[in-house]
C-alpha atoms as a PDB file:
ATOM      1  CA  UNK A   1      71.321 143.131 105.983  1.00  0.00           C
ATOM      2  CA  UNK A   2      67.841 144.785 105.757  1.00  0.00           C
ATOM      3  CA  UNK A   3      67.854 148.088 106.136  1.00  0.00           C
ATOM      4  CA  UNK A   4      64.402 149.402 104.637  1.00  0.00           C
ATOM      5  CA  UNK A   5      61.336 148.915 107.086  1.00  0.00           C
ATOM      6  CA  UNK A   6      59.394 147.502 104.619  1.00  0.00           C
ATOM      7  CA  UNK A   7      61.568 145.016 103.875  1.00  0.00           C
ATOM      8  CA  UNK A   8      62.210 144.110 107.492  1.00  0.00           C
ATOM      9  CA  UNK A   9      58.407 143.275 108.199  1.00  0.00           C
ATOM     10  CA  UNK A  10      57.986 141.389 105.111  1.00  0.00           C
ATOM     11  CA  UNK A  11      61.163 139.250 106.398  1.00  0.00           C
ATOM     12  CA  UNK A  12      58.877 139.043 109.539  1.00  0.00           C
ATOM     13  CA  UNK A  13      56.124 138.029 108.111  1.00  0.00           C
ATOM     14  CA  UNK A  14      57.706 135.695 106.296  1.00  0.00           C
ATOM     15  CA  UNK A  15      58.871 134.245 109.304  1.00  0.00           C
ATOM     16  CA  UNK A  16      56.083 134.797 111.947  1.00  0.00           C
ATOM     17  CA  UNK A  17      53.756 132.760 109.297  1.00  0.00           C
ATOM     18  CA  UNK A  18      55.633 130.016 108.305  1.00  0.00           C
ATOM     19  CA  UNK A  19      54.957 126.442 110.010  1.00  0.00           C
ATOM     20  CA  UNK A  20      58.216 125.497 109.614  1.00  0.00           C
ATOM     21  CA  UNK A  21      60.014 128.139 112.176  1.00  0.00           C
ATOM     22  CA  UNK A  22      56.964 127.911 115.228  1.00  0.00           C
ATOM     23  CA  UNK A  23      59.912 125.763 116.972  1.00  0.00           C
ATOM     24  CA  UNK A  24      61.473 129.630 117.192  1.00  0.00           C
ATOM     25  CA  UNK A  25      60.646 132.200 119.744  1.00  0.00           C
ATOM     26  CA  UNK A  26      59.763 135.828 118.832  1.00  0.00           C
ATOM     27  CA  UNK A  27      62.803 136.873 120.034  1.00  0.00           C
ATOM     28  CA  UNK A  28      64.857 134.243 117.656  1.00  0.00           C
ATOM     29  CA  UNK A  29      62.783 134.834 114.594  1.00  0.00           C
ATOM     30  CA  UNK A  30      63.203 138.882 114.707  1.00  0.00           C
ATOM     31  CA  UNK A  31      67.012 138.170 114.952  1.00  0.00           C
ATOM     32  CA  UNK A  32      66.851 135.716 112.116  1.00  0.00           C
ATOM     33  CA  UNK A  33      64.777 138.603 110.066  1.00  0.00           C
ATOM     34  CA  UNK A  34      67.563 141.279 111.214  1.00  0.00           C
ATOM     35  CA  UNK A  35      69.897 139.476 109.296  1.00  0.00           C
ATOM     36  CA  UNK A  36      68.008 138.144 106.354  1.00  0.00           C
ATOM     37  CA  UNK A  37      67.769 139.470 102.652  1.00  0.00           C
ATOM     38  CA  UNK A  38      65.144 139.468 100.475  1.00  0.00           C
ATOM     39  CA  UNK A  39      66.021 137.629  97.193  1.00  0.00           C
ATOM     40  CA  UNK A  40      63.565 138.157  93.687  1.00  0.00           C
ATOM     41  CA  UNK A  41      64.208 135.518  90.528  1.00  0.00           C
ATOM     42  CA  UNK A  42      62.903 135.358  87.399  1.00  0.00           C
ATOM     43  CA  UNK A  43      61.976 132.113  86.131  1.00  0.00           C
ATOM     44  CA  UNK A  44      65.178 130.468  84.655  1.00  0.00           C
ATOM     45  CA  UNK A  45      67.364 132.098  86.720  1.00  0.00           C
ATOM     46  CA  UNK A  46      69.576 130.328  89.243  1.00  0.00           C
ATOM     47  CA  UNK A  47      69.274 130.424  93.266  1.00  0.00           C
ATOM     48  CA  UNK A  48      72.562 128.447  93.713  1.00  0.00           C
ATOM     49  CA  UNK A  49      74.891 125.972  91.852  1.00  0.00           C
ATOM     50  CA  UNK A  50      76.283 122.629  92.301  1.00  0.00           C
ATOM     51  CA  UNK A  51      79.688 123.304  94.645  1.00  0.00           C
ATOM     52  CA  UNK A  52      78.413 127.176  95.190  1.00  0.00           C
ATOM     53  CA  UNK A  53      79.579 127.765  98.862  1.00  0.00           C
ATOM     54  CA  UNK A  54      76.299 127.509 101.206  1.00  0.00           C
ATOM     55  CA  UNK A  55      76.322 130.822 102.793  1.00  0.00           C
ATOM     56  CA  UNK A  56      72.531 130.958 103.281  1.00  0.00           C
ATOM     57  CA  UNK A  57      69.371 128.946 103.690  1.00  0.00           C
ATOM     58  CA  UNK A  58      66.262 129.978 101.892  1.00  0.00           C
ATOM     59  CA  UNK A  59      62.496 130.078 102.550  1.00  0.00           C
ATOM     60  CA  UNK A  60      60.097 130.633  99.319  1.00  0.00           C
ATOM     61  CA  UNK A  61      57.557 133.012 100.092  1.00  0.00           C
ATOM     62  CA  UNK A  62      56.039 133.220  96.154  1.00  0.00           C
ATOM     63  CA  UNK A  63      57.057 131.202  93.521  1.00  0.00           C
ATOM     64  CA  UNK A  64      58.651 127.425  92.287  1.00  0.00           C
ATOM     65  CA  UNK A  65      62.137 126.567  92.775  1.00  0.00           C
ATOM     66  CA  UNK A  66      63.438 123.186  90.783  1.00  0.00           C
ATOM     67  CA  UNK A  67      66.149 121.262  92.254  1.00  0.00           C
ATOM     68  CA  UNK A  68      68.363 118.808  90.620  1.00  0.00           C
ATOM     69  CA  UNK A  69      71.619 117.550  89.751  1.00  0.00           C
ATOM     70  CA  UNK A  70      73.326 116.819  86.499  1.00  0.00           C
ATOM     71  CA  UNK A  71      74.302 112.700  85.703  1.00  0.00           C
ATOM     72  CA  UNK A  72      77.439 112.489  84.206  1.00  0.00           C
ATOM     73  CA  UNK A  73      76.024 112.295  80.636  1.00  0.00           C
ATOM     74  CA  UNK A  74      74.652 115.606  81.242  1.00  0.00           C
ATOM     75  CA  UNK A  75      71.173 114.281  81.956  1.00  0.00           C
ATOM     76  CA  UNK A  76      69.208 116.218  84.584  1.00  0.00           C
ATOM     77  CA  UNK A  77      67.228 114.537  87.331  1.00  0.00           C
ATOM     78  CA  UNK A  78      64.819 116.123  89.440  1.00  0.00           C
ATOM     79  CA  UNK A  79      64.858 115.973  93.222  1.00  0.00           C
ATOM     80  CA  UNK A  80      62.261 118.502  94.370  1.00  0.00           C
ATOM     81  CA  UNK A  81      59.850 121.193  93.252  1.00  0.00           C
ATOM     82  CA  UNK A  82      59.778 123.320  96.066  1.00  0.00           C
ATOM     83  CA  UNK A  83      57.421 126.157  96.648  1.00  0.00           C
ATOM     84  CA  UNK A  84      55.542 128.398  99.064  1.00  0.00           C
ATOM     85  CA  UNK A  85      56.403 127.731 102.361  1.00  0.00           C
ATOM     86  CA  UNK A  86      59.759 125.700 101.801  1.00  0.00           C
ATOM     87  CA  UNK A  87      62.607 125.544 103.011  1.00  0.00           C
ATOM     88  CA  UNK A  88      65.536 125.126 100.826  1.00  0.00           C
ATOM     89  CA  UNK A  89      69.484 124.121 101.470  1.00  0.00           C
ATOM     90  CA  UNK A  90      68.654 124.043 105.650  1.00  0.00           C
ATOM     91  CA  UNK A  91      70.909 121.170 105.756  1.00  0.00           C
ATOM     92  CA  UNK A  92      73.724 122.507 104.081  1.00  0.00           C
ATOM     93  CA  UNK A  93      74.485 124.649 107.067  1.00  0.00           C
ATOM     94  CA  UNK A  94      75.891 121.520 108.846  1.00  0.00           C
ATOM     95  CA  UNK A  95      77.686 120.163 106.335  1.00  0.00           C
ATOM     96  CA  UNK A  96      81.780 120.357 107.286  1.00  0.00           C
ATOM     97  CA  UNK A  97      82.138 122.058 103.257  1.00  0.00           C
ATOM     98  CA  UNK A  98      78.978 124.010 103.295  1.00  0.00           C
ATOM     99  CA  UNK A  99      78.801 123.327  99.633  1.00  0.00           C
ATOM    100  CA  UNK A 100      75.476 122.704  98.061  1.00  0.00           C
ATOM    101  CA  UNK A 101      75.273 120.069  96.700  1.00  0.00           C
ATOM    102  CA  UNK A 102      72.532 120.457  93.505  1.00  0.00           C
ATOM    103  CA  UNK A 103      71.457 123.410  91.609  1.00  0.00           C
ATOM    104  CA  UNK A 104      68.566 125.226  92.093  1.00  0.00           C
ATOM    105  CA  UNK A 105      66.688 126.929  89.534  1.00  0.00           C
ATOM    106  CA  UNK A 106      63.263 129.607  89.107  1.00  0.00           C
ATOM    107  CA  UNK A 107      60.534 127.764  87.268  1.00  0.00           C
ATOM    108  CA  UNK A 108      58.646 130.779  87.871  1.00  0.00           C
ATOM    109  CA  UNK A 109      59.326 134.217  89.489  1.00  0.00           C
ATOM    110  CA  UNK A 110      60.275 134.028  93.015  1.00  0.00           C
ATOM    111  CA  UNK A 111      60.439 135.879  96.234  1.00  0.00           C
ATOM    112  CA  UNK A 112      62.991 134.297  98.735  1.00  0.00           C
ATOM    113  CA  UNK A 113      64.030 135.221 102.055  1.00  0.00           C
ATOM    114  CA  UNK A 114      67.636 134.133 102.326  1.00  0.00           C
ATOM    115  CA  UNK A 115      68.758 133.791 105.497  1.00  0.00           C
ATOM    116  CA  UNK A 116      72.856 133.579 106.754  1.00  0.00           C
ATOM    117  CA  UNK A 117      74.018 130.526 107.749  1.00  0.00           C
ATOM    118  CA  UNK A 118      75.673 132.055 110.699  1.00  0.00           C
ATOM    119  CA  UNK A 119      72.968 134.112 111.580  1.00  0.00           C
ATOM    120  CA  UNK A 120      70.906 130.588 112.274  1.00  0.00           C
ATOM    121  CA  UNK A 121      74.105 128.867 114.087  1.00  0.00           C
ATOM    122  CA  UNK A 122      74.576 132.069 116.143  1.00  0.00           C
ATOM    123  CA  UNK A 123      70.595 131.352 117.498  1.00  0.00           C
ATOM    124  CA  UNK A 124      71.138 127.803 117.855  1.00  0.00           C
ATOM    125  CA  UNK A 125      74.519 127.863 120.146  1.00  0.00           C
ATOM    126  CA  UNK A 126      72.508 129.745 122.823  1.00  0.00           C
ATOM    127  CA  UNK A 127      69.335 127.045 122.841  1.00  0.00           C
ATOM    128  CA  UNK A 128      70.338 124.068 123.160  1.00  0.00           C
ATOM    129  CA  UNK A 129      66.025 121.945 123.297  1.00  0.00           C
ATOM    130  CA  UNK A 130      65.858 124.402 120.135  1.00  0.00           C
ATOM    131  CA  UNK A 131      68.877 122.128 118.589  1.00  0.00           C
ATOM    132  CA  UNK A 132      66.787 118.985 119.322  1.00  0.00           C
ATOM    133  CA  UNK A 133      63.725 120.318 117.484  1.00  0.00           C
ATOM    134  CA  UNK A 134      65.441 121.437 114.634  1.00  0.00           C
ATOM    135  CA  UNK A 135      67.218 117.801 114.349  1.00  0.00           C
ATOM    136  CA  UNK A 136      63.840 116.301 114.793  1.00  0.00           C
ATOM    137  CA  UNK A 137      62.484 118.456 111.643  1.00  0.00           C
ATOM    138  CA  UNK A 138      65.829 117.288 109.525  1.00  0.00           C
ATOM    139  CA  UNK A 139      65.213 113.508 110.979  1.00  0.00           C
ATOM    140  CA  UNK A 140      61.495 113.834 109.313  1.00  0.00           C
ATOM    141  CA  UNK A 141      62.735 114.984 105.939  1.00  0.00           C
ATOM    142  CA  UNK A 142      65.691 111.987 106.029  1.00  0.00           C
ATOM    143  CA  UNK A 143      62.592 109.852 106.605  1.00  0.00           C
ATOM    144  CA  UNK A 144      60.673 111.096 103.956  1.00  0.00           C
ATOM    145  CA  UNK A 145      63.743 110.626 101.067  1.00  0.00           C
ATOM    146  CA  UNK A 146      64.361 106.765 102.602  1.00  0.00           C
ATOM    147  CA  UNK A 147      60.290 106.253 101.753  1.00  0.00           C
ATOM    148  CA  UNK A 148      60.788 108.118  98.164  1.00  0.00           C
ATOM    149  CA  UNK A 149      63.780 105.678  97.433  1.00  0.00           C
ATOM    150  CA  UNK A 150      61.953 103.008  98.398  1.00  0.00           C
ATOM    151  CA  UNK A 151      59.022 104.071  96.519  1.00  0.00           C
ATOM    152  CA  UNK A 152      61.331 103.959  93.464  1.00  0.00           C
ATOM    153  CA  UNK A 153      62.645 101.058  94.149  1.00  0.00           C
ATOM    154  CA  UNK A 154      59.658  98.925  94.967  1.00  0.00           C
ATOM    155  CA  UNK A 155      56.720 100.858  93.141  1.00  0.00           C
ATOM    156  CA  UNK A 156      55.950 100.823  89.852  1.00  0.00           C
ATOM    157  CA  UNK A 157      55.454 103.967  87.594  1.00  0.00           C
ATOM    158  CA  UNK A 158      51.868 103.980  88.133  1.00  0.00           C
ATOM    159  CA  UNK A 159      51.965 103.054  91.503  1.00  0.00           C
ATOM    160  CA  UNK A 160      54.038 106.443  91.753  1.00  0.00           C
ATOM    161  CA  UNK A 161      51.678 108.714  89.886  1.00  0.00           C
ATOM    162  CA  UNK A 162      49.034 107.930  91.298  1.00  0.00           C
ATOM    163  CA  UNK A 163      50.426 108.952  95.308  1.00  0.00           C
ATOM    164  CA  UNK A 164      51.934 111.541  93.634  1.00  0.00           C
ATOM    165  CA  UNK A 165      48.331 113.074  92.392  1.00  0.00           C
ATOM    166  CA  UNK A 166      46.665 112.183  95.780  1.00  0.00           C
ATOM    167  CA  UNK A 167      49.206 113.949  97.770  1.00  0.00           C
ATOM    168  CA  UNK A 168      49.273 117.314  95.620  1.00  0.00           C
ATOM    169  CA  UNK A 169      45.270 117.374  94.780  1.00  0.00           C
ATOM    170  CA  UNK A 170      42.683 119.927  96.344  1.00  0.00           C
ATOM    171  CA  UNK A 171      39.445 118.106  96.998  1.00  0.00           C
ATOM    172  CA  UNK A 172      36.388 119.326  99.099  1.00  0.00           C
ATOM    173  CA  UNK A 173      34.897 115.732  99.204  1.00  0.00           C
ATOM    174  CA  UNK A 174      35.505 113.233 101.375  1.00  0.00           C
ATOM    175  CA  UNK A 175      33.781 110.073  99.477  1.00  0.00           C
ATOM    176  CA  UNK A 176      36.443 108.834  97.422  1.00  0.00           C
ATOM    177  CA  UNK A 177      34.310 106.198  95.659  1.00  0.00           C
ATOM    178  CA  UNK A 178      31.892 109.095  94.225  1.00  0.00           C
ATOM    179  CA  UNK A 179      31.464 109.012  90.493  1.00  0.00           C
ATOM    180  CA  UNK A 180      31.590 112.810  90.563  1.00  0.00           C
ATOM    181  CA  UNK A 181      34.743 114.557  90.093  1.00  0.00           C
ATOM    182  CA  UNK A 182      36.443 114.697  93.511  1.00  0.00           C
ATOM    183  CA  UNK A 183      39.724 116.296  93.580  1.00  0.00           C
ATOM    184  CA  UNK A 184      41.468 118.565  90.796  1.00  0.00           C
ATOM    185  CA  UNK A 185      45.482 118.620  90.765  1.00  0.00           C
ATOM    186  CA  UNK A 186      47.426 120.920  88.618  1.00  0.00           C
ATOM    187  CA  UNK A 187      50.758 120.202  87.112  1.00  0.00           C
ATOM    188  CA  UNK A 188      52.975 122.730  89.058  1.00  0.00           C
ATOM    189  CA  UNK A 189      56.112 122.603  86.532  1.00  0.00           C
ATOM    190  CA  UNK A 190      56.550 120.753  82.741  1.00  0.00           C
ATOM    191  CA  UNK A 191      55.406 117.605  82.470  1.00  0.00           C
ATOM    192  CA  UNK A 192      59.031 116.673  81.214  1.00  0.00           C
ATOM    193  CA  UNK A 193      60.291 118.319  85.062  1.00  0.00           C
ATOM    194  CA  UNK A 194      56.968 116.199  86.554  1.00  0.00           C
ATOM    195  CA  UNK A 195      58.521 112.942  84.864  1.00  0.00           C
ATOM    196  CA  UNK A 196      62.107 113.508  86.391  1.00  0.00           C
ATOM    197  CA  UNK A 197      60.961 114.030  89.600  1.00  0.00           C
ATOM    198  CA  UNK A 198      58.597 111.030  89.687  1.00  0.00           C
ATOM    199  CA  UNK A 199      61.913 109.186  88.469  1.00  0.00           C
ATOM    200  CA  UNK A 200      60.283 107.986  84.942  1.00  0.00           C
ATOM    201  CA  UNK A 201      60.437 108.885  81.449  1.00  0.00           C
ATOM    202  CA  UNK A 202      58.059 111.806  80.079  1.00  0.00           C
ATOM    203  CA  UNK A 203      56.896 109.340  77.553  1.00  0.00           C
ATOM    204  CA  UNK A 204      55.973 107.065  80.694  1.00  0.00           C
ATOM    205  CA  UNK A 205      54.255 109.781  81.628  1.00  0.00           C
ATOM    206  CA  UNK A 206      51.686 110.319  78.608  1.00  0.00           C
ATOM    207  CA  UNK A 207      50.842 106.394  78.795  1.00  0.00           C
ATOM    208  CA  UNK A 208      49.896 106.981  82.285  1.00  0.00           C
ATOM    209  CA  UNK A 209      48.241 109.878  81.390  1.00  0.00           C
ATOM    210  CA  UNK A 210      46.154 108.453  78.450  1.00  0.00           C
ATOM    211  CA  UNK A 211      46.019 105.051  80.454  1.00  0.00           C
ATOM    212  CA  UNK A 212      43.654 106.673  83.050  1.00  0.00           C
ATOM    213  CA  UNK A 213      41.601 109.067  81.005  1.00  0.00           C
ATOM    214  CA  UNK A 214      40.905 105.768  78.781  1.00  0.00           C
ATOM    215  CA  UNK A 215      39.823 104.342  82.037  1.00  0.00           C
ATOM    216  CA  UNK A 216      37.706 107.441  82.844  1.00  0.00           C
ATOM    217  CA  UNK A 217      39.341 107.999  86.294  1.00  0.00           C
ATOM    218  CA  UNK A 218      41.045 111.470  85.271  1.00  0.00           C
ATOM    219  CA  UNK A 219      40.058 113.675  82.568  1.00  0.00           C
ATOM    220  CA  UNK A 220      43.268 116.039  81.556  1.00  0.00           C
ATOM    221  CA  UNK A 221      42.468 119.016  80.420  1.00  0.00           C
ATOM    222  CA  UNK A 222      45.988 121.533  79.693  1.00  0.00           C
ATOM    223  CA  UNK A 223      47.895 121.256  82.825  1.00  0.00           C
ATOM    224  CA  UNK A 224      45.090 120.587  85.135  1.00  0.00           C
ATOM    225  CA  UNK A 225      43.596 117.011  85.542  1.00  0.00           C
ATOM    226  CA  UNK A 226      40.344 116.415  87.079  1.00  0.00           C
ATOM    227  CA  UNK A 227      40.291 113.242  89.191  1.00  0.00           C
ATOM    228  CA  UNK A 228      36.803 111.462  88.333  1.00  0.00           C
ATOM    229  CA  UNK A 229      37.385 108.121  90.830  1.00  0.00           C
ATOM    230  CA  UNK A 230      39.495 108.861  93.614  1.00  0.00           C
ATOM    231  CA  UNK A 231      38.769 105.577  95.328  1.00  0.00           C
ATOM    232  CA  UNK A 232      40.770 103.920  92.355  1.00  0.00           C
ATOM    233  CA  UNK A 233      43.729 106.074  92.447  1.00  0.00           C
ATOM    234  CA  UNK A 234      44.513 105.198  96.526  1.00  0.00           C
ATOM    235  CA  UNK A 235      43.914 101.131  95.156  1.00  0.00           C
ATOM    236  CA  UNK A 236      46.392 102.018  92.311  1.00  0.00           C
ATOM    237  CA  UNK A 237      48.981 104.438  94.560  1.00  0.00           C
ATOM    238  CA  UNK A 238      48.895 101.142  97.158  1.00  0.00           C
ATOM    239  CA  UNK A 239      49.412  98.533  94.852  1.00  0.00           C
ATOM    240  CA  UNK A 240      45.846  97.032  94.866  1.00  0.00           C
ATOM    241  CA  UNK A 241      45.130  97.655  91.395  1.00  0.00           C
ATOM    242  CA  UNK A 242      46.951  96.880  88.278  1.00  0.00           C
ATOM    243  CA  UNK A 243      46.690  99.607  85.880  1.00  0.00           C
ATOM    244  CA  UNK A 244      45.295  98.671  82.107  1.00  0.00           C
ATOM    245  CA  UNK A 245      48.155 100.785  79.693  1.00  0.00           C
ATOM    246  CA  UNK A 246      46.860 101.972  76.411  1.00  0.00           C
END
């Protein structure tokens, strides 16, 4: 429970500004806040394990989370880099063994609100059009995971890539045929994390990498790529364009 002030209106705030929880009233977000704790990580640390019981969901005010499970070889594969704004293990708190089921880890230093499971169920049992909004939200993000398993099914590496740049890239133009540079996207994790989560090899990842600088339609520069024909990525990300490898 919060008991400092200060800590209390940064739960708030936390709250009151995120997108996700406008389906709450005032009166349902201040009793979600009464009840939350504010978590910091350093960057390594763990949030939660595989099989951990799910007492709490989170929301990531500062910070990268990494979450992923462990093959049975031991090899790690990435399911989502989370950060500002997220929302992480909301649908463990319907699942009959609230267990979670991956592990999530700092990539950077956090600050997490961490909010009881019960406290949430406690809001829900008394609004029952709040229930249907909340299943709406979880219906979107089952959605979205059926198009990412489809886009690794269907979609070649490159094909991949290049929706993955367009969807995380800040870009104040709107001609994406201009010869000028028109977005910039910057690697939020390893490349080696960036590779897992994309569901290829990091080595796949250089080519593709190389591949387009060769091709002058990114220039990389550290972790931060400058995106010199945007136009060409969209043709590549929808399968209109083969990509030359080098």
């Amino acid at each position: 429970m919060i008991k400092q002030r200060s800590q209390l209106n940064d739960a708030r705030h936390q709250l009151y500004s995120n997108t996700n929880f406008q389906i709450f009233s005032t009166a349902q977000l201040e009793q979600l806040a009464q009840s939350a704790n504010l978590v910091h990580l350093f960057g390594g640390n763990q949030l939660f394990q595989t099989g951990d019981k799910a007492t709490h969901f989170y929301c990531i005010s500062t910070g990268m989370l990494k979450l992923s499970r462990l093959s049975t070889e031991g090899h790690e594969k990435v399911l989502d880099i989370p950060g500002p704004g997220d929302i992480v293990a909301l649908a463990s708190v319907f699942l009959p063994e609230q267990t979670h089921t991956y592990l999530a880890t700092a990539l950077t230093d956090c600050e997490i609100l961490a909010i009881p499971d019960a406290a949430l169920l406690e809001v829900l049992n008394s609004d029952a059009p709040l229930c249907i909004k909340l299943l709406s939200q979880l219906s979107h993000q089952v959605q979205n995971r059926i198009e990412e398993i489809d886009s690794i099914c269907l979609k070649t590496a490159a094909n991949r890539f290049a929706a993955y740049l367009l969807s995380n890239t800040t870009s104040n133009q709107k001609d994406c045929h201009s010869s000028r540079p028109t977005a910039v996207f910057k690697f939020p994790a390893s490349k080696s994390v960036i590779a897992s989560r994309l569901a290829i090899t990091p080595e796949t990842l250089s080519r593709l990498l190389r591949s387009l600088s060769k091709q002058q339609v990114i220039e990389s520069k550290g972790n931060q790529i400058i995106i010199r024909n945007l136009g060409y990525l969209h043709e590549l990300s929808n399968g209109a364009n083969a990509l030359k490898w080098y």
